[in-house]
PDB file of N, CA and C in Angstrom:
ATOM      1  N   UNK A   1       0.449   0.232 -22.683  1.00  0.00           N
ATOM      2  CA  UNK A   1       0.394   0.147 -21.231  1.00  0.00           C
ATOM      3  C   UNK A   1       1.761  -0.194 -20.660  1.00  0.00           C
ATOM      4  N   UNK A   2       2.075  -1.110 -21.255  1.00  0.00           N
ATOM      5  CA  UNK A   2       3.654  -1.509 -20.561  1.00  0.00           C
ATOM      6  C   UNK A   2       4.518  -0.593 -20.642  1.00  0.00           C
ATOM      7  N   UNK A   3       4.824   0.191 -21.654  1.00  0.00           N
ATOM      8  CA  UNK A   3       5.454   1.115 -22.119  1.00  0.00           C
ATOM      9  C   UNK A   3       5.306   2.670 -20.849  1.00  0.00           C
ATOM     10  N   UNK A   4       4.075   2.424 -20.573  1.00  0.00           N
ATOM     11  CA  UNK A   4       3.837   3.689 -19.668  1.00  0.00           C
ATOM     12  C   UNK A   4       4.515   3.027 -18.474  1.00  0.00           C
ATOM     13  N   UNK A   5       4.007   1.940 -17.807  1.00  0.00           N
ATOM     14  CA  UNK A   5       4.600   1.060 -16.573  1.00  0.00           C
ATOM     15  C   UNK A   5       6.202   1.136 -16.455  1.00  0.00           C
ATOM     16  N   UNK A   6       6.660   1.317 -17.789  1.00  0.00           N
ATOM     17  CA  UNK A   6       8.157   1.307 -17.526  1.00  0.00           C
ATOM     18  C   UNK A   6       8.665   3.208 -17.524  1.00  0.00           C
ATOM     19  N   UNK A   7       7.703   3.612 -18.248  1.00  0.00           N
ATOM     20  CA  UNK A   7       8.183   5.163 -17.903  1.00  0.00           C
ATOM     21  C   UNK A   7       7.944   5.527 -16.477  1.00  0.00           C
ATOM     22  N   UNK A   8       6.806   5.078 -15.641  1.00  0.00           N
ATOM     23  CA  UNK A   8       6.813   5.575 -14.214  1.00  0.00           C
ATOM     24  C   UNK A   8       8.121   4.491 -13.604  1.00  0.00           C
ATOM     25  N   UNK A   9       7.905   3.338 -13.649  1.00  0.00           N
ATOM     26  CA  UNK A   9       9.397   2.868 -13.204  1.00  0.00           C
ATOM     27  C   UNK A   9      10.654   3.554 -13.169  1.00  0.00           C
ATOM     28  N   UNK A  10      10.891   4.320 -14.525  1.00  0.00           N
ATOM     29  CA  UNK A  10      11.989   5.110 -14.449  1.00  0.00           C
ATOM     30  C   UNK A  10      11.851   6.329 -13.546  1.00  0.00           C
ATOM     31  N   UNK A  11      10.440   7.061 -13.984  1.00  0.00           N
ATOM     32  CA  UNK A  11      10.730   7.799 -13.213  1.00  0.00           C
ATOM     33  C   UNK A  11      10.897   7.896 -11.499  1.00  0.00           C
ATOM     34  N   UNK A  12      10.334   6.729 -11.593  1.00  0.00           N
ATOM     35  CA  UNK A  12      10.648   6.754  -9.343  1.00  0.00           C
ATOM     36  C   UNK A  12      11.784   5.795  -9.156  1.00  0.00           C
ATOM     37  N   UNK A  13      13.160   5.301 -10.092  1.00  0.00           N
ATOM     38  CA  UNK A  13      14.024   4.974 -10.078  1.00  0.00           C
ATOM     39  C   UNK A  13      14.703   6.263 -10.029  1.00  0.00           C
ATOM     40  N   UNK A  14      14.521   7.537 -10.883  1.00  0.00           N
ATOM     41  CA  UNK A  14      15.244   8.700 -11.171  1.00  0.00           C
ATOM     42  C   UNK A  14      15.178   9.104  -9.829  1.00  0.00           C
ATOM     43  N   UNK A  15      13.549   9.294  -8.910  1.00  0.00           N
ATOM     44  CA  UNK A  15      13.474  10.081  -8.127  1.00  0.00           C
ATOM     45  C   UNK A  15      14.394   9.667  -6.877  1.00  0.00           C
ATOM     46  N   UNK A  16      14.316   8.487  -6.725  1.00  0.00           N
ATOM     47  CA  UNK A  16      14.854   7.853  -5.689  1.00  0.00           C
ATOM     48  C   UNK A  16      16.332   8.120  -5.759  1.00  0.00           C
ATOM     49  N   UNK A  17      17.074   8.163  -6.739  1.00  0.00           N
ATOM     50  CA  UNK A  17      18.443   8.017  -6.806  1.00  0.00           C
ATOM     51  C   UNK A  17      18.895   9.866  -6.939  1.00  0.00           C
ATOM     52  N   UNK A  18      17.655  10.692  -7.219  1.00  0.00           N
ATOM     53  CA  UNK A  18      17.836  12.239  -6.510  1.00  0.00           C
ATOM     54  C   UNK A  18      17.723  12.186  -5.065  1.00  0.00           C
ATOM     55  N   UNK A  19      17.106  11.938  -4.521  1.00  0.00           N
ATOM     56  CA  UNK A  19      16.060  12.166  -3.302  1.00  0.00           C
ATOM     57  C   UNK A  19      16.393  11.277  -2.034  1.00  0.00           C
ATOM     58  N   UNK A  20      17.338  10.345  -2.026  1.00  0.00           N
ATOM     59  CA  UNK A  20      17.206   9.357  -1.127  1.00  0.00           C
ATOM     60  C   UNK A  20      18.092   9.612  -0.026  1.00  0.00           C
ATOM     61  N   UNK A  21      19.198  10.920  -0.619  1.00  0.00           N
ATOM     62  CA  UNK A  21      19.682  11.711   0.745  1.00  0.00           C
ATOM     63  C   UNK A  21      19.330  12.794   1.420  1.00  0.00           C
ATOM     64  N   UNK A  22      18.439  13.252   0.307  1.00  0.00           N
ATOM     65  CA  UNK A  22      17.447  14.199   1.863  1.00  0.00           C
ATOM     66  C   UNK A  22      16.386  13.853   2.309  1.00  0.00           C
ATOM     67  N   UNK A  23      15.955  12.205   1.741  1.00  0.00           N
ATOM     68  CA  UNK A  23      15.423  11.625   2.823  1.00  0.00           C
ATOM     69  C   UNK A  23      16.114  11.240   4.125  1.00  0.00           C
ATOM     70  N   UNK A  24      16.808  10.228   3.580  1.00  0.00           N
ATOM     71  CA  UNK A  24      17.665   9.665   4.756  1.00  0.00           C
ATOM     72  C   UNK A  24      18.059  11.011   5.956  1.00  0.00           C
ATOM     73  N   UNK A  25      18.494  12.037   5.192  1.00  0.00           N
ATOM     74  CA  UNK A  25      19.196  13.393   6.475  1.00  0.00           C
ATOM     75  C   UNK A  25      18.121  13.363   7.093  1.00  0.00           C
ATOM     76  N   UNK A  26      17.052  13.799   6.136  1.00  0.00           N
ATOM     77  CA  UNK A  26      15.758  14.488   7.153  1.00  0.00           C
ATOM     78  C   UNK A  26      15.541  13.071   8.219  1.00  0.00           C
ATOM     79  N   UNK A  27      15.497  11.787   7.922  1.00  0.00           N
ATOM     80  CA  UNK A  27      15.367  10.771   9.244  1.00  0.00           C
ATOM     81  C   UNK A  27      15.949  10.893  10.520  1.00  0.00           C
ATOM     82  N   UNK A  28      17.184  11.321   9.939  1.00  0.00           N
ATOM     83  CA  UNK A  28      18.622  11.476  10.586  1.00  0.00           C
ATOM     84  C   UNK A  28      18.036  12.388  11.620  1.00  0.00           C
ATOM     85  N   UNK A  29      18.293  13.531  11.327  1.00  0.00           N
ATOM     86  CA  UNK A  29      17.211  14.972  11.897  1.00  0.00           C
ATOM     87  C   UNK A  29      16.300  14.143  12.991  1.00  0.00           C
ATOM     88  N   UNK A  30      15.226  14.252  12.460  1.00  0.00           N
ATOM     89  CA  UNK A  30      13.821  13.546  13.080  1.00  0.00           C
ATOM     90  C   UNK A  30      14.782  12.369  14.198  1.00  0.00           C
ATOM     91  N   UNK A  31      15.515  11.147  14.479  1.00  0.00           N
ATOM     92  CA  UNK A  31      15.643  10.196  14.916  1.00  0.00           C
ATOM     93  C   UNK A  31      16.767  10.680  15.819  1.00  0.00           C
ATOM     94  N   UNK A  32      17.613  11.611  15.099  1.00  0.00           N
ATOM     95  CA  UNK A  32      19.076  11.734  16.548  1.00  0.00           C
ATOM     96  C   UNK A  32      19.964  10.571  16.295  1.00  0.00           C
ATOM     97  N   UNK A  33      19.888   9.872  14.851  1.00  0.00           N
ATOM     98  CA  UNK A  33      20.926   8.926  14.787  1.00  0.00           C
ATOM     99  C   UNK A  33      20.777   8.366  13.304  1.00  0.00           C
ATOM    100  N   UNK A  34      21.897   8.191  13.364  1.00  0.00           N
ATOM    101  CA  UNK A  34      22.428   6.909  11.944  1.00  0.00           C
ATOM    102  C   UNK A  34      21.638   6.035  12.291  1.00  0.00           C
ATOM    103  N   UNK A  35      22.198   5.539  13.131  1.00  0.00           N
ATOM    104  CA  UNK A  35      21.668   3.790  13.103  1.00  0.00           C
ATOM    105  C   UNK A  35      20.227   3.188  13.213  1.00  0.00           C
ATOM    106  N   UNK A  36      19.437   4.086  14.020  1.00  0.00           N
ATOM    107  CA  UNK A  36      18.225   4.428  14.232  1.00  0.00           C
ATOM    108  C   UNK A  36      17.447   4.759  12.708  1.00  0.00           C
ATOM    109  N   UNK A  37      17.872   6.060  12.204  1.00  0.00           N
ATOM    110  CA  UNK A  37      17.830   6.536  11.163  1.00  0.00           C
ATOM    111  C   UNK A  37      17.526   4.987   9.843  1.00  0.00           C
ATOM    112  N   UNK A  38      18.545   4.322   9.961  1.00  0.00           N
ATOM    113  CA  UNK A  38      18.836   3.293   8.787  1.00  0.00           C
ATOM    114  C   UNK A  38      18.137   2.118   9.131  1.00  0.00           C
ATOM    115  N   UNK A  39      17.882   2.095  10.493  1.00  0.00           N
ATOM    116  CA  UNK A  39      16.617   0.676  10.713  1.00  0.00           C
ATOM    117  C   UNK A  39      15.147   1.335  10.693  1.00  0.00           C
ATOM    118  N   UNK A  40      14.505   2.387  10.580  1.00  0.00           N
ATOM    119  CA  UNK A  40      13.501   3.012  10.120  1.00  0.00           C
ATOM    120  C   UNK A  40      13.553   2.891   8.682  1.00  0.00           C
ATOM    121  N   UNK A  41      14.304   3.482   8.241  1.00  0.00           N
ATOM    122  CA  UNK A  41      14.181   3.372   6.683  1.00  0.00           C
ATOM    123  C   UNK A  41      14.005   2.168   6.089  1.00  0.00           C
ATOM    124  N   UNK A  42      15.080   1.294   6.563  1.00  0.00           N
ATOM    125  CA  UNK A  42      15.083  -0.519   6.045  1.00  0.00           C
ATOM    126  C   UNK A  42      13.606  -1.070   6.139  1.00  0.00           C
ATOM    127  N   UNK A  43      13.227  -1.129   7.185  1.00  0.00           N
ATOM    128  CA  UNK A  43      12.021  -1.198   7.684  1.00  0.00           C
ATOM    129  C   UNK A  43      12.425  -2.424   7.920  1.00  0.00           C
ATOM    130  N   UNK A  44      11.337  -3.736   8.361  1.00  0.00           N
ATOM    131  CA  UNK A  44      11.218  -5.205   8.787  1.00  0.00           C
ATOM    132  C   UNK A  44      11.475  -5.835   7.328  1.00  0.00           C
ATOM    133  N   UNK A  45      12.499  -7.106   7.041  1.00  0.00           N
ATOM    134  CA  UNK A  45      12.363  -7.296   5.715  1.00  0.00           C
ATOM    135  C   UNK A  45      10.750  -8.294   5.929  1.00  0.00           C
ATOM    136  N   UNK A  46      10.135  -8.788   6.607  1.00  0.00           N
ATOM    137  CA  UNK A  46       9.185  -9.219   6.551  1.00  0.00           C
ATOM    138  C   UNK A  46       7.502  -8.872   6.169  1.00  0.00           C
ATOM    139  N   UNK A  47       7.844  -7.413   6.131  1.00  0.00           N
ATOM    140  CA  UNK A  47       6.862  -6.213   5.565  1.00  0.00           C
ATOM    141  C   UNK A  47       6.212  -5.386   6.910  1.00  0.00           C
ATOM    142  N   UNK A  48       6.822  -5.718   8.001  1.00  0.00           N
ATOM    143  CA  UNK A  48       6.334  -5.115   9.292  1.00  0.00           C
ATOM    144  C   UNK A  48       7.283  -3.803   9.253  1.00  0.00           C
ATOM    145  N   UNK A  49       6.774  -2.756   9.733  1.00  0.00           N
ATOM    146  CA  UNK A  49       7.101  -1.461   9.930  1.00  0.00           C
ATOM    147  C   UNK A  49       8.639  -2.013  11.281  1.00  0.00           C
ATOM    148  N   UNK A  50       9.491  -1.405  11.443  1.00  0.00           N
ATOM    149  CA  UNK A  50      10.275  -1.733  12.814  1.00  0.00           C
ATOM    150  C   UNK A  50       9.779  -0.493  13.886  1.00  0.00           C
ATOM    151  N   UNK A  51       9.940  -1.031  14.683  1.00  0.00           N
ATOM    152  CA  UNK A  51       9.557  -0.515  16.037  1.00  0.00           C
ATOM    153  C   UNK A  51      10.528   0.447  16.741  1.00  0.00           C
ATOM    154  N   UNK A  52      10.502   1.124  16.954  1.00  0.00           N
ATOM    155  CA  UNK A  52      11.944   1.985  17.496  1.00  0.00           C
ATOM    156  C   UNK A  52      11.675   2.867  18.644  1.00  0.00           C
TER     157      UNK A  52
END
């Protein structure tokens, strides 16, 4: 079991470190901004979605 837990770990460590700039663009896109863009993504560090 652990062994599997650490293979999906890797793999959505892999995916993320493919994928995390055409997420971010596509925000970019969608929002009309960086900054906007990067406080959506961050989200609330308190676990609340941010408001924008």
């Amino acid at each position: 079991m652990t062994a599997m837990l650490g293979a999906v770990a890797e793999a959505l460590a892999d995916a993320h470190r493919r994928e995390w700039a055409f997420v971010l663009a596509a925000t970019v896109r969608v929002a009309g901004d960086l900054d906007v863009a990067a406080v959506v993504r961050r989200g609330d560090p308190a676990g609340e979605p941010a408001s924008v």
